[in-house]
C-alpha atoms as a PDB file:
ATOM      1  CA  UNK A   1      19.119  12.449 -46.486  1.00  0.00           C
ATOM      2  CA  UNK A   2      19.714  14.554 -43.776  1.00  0.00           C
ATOM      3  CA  UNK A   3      20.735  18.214 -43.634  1.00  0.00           C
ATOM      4  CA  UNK A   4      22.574  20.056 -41.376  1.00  0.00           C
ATOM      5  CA  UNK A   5      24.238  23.477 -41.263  1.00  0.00           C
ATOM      6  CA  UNK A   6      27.360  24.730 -38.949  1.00  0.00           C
ATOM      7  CA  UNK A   7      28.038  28.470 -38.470  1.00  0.00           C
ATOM      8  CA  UNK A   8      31.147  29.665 -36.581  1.00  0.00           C
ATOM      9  CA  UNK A   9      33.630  32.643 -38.090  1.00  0.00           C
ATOM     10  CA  UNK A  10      36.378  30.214 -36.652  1.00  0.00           C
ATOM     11  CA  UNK A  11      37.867  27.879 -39.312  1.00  0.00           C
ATOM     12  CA  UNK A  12      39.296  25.703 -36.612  1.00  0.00           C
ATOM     13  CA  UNK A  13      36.022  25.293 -34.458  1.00  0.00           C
ATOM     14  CA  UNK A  14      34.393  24.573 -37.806  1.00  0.00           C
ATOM     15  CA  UNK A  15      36.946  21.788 -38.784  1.00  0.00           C
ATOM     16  CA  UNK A  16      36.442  20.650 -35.343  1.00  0.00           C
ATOM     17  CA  UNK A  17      32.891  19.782 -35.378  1.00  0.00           C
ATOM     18  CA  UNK A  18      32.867  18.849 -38.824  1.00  0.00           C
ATOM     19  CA  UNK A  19      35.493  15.774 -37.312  1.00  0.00           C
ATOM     20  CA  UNK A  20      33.015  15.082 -34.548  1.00  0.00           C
ATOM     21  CA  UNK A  21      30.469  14.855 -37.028  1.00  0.00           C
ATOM     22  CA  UNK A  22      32.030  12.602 -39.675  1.00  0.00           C
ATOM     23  CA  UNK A  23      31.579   9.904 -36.282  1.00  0.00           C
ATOM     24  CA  UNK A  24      28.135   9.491 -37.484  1.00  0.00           C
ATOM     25  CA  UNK A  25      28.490   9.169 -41.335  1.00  0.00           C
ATOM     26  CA  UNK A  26      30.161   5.790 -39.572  1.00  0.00           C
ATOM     27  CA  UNK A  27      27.151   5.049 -37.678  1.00  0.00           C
ATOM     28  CA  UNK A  28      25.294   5.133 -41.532  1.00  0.00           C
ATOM     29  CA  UNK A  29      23.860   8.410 -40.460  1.00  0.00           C
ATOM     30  CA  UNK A  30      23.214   9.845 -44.282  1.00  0.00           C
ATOM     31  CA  UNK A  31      23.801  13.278 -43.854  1.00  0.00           C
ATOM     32  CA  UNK A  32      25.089  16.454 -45.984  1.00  0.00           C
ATOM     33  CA  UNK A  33      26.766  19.027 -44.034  1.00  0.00           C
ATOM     34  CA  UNK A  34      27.082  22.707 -44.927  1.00  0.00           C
ATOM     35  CA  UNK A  35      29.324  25.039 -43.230  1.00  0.00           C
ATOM     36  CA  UNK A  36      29.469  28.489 -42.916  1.00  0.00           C
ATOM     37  CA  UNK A  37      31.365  31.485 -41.763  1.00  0.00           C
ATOM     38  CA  UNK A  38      29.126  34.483 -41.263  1.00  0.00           C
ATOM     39  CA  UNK A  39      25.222  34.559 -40.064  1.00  0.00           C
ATOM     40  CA  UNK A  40      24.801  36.433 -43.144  1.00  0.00           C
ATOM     41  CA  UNK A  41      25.854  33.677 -45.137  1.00  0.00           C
ATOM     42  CA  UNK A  42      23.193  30.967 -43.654  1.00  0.00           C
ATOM     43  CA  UNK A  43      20.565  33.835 -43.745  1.00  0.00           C
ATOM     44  CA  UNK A  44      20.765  34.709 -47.465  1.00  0.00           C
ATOM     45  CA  UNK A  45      21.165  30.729 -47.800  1.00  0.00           C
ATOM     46  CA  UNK A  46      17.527  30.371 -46.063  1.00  0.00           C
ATOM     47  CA  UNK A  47      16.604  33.477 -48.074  1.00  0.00           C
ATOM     48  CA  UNK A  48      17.431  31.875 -51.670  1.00  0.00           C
ATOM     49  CA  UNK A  49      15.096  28.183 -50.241  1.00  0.00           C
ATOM     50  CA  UNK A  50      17.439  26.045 -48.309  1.00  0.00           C
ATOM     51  CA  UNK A  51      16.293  24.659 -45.685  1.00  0.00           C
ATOM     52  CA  UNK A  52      18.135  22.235 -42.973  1.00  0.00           C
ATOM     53  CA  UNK A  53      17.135  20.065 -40.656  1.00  0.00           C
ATOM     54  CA  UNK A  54      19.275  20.841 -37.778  1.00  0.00           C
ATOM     55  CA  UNK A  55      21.608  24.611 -37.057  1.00  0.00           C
ATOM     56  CA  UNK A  56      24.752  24.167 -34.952  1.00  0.00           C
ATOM     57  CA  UNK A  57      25.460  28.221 -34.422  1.00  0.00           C
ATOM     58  CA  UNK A  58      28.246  29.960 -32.471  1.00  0.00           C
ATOM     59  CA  UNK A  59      26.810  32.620 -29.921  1.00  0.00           C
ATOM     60  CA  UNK A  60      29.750  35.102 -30.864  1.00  0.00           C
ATOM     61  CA  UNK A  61      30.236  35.529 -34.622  1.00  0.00           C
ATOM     62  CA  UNK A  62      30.795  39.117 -36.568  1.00  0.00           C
ATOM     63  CA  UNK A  63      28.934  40.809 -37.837  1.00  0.00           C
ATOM     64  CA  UNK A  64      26.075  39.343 -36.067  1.00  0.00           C
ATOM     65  CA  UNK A  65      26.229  36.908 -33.331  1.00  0.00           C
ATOM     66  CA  UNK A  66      24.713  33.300 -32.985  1.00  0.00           C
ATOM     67  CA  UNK A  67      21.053  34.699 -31.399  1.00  0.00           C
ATOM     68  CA  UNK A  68      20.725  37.055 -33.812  1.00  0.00           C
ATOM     69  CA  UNK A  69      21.377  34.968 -37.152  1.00  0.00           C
ATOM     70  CA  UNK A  70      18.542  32.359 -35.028  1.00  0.00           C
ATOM     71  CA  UNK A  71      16.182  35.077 -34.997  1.00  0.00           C
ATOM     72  CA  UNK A  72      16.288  36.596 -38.178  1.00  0.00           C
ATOM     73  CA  UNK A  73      16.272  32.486 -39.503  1.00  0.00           C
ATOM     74  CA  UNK A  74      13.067  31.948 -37.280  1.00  0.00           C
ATOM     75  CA  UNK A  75      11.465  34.536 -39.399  1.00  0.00           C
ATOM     76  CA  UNK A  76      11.685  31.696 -41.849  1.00  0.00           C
ATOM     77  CA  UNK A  77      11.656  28.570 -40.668  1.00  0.00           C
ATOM     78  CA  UNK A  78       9.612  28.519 -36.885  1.00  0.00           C
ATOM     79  CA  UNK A  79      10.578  24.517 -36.518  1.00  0.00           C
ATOM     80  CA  UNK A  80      14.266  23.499 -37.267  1.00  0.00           C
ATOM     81  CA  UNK A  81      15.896  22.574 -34.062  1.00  0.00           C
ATOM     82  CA  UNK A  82      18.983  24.965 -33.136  1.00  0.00           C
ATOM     83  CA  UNK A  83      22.173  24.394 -31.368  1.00  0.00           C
ATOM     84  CA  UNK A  84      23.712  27.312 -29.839  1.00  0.00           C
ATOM     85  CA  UNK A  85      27.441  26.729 -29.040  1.00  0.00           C
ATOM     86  CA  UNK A  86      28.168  29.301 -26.121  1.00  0.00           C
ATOM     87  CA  UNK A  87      31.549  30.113 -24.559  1.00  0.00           C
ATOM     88  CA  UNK A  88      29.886  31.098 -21.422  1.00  0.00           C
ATOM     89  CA  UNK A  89      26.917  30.931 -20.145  1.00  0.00           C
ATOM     90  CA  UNK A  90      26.094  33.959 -19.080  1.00  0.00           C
ATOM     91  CA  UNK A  91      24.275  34.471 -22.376  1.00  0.00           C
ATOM     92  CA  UNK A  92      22.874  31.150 -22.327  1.00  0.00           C
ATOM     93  CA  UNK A  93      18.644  32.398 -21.705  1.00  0.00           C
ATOM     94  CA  UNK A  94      18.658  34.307 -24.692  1.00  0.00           C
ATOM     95  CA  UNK A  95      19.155  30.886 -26.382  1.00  0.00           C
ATOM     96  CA  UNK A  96      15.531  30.337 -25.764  1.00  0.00           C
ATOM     97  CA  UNK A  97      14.292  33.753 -26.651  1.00  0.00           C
ATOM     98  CA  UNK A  98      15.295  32.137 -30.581  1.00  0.00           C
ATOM     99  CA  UNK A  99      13.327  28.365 -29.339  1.00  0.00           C
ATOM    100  CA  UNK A 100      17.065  27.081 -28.901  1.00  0.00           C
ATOM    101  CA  UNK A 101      17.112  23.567 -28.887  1.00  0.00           C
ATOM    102  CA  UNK A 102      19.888  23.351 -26.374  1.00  0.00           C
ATOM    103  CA  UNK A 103      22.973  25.142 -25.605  1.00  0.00           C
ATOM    104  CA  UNK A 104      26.359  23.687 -25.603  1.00  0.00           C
ATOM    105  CA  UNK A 105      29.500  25.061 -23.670  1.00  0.00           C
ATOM    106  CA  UNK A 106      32.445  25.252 -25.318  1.00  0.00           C
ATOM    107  CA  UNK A 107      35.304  23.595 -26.142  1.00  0.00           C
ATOM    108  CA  UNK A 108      32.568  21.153 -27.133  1.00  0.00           C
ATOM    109  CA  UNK A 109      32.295  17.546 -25.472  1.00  0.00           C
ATOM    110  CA  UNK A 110      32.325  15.328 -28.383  1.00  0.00           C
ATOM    111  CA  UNK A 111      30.149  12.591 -26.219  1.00  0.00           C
ATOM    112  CA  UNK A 112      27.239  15.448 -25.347  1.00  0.00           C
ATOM    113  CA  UNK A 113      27.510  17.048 -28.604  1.00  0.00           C
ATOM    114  CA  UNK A 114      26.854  13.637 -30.752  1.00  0.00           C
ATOM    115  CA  UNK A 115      23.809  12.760 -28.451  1.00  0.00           C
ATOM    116  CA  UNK A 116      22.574  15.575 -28.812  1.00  0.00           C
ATOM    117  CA  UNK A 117      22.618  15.509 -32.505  1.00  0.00           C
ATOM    118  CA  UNK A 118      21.695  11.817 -32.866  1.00  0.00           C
ATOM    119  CA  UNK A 119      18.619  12.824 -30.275  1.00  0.00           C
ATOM    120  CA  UNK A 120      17.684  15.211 -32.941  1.00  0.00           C
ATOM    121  CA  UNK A 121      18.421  13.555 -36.047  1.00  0.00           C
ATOM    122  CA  UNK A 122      16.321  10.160 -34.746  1.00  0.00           C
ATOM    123  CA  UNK A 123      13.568  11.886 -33.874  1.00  0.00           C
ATOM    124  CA  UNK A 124      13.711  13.686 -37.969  1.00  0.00           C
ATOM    125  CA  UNK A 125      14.026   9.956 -39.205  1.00  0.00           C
ATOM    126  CA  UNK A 126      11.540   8.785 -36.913  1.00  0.00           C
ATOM    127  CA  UNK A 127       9.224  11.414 -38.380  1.00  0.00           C
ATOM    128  CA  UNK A 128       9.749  10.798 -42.071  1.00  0.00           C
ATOM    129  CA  UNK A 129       9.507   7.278 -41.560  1.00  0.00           C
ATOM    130  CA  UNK A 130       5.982   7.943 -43.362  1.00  0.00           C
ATOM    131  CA  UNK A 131       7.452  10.485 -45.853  1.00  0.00           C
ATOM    132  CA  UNK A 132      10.419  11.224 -48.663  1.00  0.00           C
ATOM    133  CA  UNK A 133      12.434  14.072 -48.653  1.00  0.00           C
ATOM    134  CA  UNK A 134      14.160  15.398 -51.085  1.00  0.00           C
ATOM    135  CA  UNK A 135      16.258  19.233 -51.454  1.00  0.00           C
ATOM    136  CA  UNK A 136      16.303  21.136 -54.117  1.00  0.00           C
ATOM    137  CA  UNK A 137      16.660  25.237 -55.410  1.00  0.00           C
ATOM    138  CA  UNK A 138      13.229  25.672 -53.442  1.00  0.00           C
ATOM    139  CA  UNK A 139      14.135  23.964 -50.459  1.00  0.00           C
ATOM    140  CA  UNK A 140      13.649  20.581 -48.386  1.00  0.00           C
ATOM    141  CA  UNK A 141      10.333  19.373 -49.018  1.00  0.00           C
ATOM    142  CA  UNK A 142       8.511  16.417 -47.264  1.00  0.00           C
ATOM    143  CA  UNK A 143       6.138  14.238 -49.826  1.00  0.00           C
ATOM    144  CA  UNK A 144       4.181  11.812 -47.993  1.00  0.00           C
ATOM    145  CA  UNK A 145       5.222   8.345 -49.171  1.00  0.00           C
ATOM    146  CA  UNK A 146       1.402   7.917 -50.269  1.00  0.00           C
ATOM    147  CA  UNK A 147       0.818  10.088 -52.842  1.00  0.00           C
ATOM    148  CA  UNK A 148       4.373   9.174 -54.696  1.00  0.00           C
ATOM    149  CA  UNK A 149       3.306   7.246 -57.933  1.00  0.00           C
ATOM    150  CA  UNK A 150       6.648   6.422 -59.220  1.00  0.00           C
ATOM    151  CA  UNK A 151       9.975   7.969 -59.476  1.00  0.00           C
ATOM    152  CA  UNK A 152      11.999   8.359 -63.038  1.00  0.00           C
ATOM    153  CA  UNK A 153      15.765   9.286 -63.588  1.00  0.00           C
ATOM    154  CA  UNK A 154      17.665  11.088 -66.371  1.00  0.00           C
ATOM    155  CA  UNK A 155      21.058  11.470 -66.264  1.00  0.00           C
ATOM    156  CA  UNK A 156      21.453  12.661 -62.866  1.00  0.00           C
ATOM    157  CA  UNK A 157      18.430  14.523 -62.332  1.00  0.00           C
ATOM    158  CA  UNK A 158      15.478  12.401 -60.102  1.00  0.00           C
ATOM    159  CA  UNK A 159      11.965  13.205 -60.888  1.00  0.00           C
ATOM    160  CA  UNK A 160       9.658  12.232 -58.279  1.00  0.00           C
ATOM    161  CA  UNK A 161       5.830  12.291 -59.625  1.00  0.00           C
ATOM    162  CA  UNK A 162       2.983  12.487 -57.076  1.00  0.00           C
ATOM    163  CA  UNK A 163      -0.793  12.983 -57.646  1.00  0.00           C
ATOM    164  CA  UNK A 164      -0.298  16.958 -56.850  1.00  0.00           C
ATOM    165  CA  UNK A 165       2.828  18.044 -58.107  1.00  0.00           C
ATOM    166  CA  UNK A 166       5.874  16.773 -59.952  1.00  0.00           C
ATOM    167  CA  UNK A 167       9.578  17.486 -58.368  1.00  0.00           C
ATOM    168  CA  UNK A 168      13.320  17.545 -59.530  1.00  0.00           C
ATOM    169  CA  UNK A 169      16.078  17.052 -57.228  1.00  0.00           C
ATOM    170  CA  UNK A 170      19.473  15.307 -57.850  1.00  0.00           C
ATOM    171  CA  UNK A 171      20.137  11.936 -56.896  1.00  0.00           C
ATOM    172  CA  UNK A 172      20.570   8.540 -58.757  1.00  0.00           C
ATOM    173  CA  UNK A 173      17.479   6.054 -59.040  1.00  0.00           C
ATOM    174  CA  UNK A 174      19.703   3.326 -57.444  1.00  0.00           C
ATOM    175  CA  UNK A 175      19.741   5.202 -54.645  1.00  0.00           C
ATOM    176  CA  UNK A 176      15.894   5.613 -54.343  1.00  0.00           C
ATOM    177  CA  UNK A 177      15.328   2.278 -54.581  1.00  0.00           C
ATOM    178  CA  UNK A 178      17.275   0.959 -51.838  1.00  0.00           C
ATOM    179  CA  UNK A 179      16.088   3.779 -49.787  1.00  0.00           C
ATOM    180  CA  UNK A 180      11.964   2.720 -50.353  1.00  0.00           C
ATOM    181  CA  UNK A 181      12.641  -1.164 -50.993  1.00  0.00           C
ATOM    182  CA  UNK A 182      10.655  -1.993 -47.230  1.00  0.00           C
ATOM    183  CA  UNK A 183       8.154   0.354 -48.464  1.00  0.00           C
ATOM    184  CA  UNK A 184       6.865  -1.627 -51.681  1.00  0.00           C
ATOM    185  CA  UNK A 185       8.490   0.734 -54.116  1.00  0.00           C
ATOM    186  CA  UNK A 186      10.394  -1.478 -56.772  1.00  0.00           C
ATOM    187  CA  UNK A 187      12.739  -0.478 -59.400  1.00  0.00           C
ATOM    188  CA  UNK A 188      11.015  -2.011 -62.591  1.00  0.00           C
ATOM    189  CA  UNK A 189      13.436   0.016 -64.844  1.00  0.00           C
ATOM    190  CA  UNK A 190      16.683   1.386 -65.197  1.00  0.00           C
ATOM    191  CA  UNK A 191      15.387   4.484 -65.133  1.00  0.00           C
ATOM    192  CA  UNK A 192      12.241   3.965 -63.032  1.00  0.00           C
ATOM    193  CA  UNK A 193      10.994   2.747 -59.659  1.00  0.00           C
ATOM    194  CA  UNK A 194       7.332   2.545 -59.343  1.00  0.00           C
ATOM    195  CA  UNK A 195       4.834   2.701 -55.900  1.00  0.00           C
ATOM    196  CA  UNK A 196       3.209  -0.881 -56.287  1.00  0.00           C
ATOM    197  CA  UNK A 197       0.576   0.291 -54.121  1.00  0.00           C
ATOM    198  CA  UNK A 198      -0.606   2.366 -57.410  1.00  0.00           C
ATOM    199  CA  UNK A 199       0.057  -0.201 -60.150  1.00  0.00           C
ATOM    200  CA  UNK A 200      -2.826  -0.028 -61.358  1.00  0.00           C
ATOM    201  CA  UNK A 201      -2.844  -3.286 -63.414  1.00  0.00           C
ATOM    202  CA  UNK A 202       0.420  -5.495 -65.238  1.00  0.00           C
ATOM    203  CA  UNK A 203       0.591  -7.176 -68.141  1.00  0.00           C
ATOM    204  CA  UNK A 204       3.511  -8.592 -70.994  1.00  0.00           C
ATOM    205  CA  UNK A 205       5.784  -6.315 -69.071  1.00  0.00           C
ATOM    206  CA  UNK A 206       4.151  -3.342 -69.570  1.00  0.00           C
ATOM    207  CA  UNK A 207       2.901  -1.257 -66.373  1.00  0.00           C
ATOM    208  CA  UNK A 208      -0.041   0.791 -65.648  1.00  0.00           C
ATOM    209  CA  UNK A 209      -0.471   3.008 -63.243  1.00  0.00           C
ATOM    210  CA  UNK A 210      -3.640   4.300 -61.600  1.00  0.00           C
ATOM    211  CA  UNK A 211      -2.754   7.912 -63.299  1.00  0.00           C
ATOM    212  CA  UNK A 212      -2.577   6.208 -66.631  1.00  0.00           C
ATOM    213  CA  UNK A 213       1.053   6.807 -66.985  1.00  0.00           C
ATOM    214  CA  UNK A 214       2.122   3.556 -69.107  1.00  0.00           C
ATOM    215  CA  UNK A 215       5.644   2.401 -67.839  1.00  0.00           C
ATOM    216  CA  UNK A 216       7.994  -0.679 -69.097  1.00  0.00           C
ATOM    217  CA  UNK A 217       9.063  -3.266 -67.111  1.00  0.00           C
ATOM    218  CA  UNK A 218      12.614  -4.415 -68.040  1.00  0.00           C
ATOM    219  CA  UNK A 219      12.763  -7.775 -68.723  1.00  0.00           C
ATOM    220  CA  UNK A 220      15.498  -8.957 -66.433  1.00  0.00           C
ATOM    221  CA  UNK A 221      13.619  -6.858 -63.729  1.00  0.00           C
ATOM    222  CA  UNK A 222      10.260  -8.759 -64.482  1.00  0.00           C
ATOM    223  CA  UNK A 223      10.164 -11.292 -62.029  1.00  0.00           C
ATOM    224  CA  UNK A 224      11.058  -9.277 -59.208  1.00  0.00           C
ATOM    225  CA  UNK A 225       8.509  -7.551 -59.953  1.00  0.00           C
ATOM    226  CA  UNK A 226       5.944  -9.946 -60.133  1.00  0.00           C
ATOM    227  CA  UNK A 227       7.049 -11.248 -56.885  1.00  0.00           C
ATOM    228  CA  UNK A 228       6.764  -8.310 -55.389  1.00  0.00           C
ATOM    229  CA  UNK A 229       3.515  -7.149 -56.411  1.00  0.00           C
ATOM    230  CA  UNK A 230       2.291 -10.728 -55.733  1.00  0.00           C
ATOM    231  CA  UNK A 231       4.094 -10.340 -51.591  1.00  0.00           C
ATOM    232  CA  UNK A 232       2.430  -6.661 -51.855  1.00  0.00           C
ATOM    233  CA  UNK A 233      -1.113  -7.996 -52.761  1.00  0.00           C
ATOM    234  CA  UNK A 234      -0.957 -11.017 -50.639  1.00  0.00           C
ATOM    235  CA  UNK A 235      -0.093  -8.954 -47.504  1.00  0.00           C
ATOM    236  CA  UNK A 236      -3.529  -7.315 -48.027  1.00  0.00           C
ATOM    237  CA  UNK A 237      -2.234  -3.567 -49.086  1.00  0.00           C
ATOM    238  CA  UNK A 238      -3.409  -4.217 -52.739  1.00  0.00           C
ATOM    239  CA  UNK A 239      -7.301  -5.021 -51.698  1.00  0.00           C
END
C-alpha cells in the first residue's frame, strides 16, 4: 500500500486532483490518499507518526504556504518526494530550497501530473520489491521481507512477527497473502500465513518454525502447502 498526502486550502483544487488520482486506482495502483486543508494539519499529522510516501502541496496556502509546510516536514522526514503545485513560477527555486521533487504549474495537466506521480510511485514499488510495509499510529515502516517469520490475524488487526520486533497494523490476512504469494509466503491458516523460507520443519499438519513458534496447518490448506514448500525447497532457497 501506498500513501500519499494532498494539501491545498481550496476544496475544489483538492477534489480536482483527488479525480486525477482515482485514474490510477484503475491502473491497480493500491494507494490511500489523505487530504488536507492547512500545512498545519499535515505537520501535526507528521508530528503524531504518519508518514507518506509522496506530498502533493500548494505553494500558496494560509496560514503558511506550500514551502514552508515542506520545510518544517523536512525537519521530519529528509526523503519523501514533494510536489509543489505553483501558480506561477516566479516562486518556483524556492521549491528546491525544501529538496522539491518537481514543481507543477497550475491548473494542473492531468497527463504531466500522473507521470509524474506514477514516476514516483514505481520507483517506491520498485524499492520495496525486497520489503513489506505496513502504517500504523507510529508511522510507515519498511520490514525487510527476510526477517518476517509469519504473519497472524485477529479480527481485523494484522500482526506481523519478525526476528526483532513484533508489529500491529490493520489489514485482513487475505490480503497479505495475495500480496507475498510470489514471495513463498503461504497462508497455512485462516488466521495465519507463514515465510516458508523459515519453516523450520512439518509434520501431521502441524508447523514449526525456526523461532519455535508451533503453528497449525488447516487441513484443507495442507496440500498447498506441501506443494509449496516442496516448489520452495526444490528451487534451492530451502538448502
Amino acid at each position: 500500500m501506498l500513501y500519499l498526502a494532498l494539501c491545498d486550502d481550496s476544496k475544489d483544487d483538492l477534489q480536482e486532483i483527488m479525480m486525477c488520482l482515482g485514474e490510477l486506482k484503475k491502473e491497480n495502483y493500491r494507494m490511500e490518499i489523505m487530504p488536507y486543508l492547512t500545512g498545519t494539519a499535515l505537520i501535526e499529522a507528521y508530528a503524531k507518526g504518519r508518514r507518506f510516501n509522496l506530498l502533493v502541496l500548494d505553494m500558496y496556502m494560509e496560514p503558511i504556504n506550500g514551502i514552508e509546510t515542506a520545510r518544517q516536514i523536512r525537519k521530519i522526514d529528509t526523503t519523501v518526494p514533494i510536489l509543489i503545485v505553483i501558480s506561477t513560477i516566479e516562486f518556483a527555486l524556492e521549491g528546491y530550497a525544501v529538496n522539491a521533487y518537481r514543481y507543477l504549474l497550475k491548473p494542473i495537466d492531468k497527463k504531466t501530473f500522473l507521470h509524474e506521480v506514477r514516476a514516483i510511485l514505481d520507483h517506491h514499488e520498485k524499492a520495496d520489491q525486497y520489503y513489506f510495509s505496513i502504517s500504523n499510529e507510529q508511522g510507515i515502516t519498511k520490514v525487510k521481507l527476510e526477517d518476517i517469520l509469519y504473519f497472524e490475524s485477529e479480527l481485523k488487526t494484522i500482526y506481523l512477527q519478525s526476528w526483532k520486533q513484533r508489529y500491529a497494523f490493520r489489514g485482513t490476512i487475505s490480503e497479505v497473502a495475495e500480496k507475498l504469494e510470489k514471495n513463498y509466503f503461504v497462508r497455512v491458516h485462516k488466521s495465519y500465513v507463514v515465510n516458508l523460507r523459515h519453516v523450520k520443519n512439518i509434520f501431521k499438519g502441524v508447523i514449526t518454525m525456526e523461532n519455535g513458534t508451533i503453528i497449525y496447518v488447516s487441513k484443507h490448506r495442507s496440500k498447498e502447502v506441501y506443494e509449496m514448500l516442496m516448489e520452495y525447497i526444490e528451487a534451492g532457497y530451502g538448502s
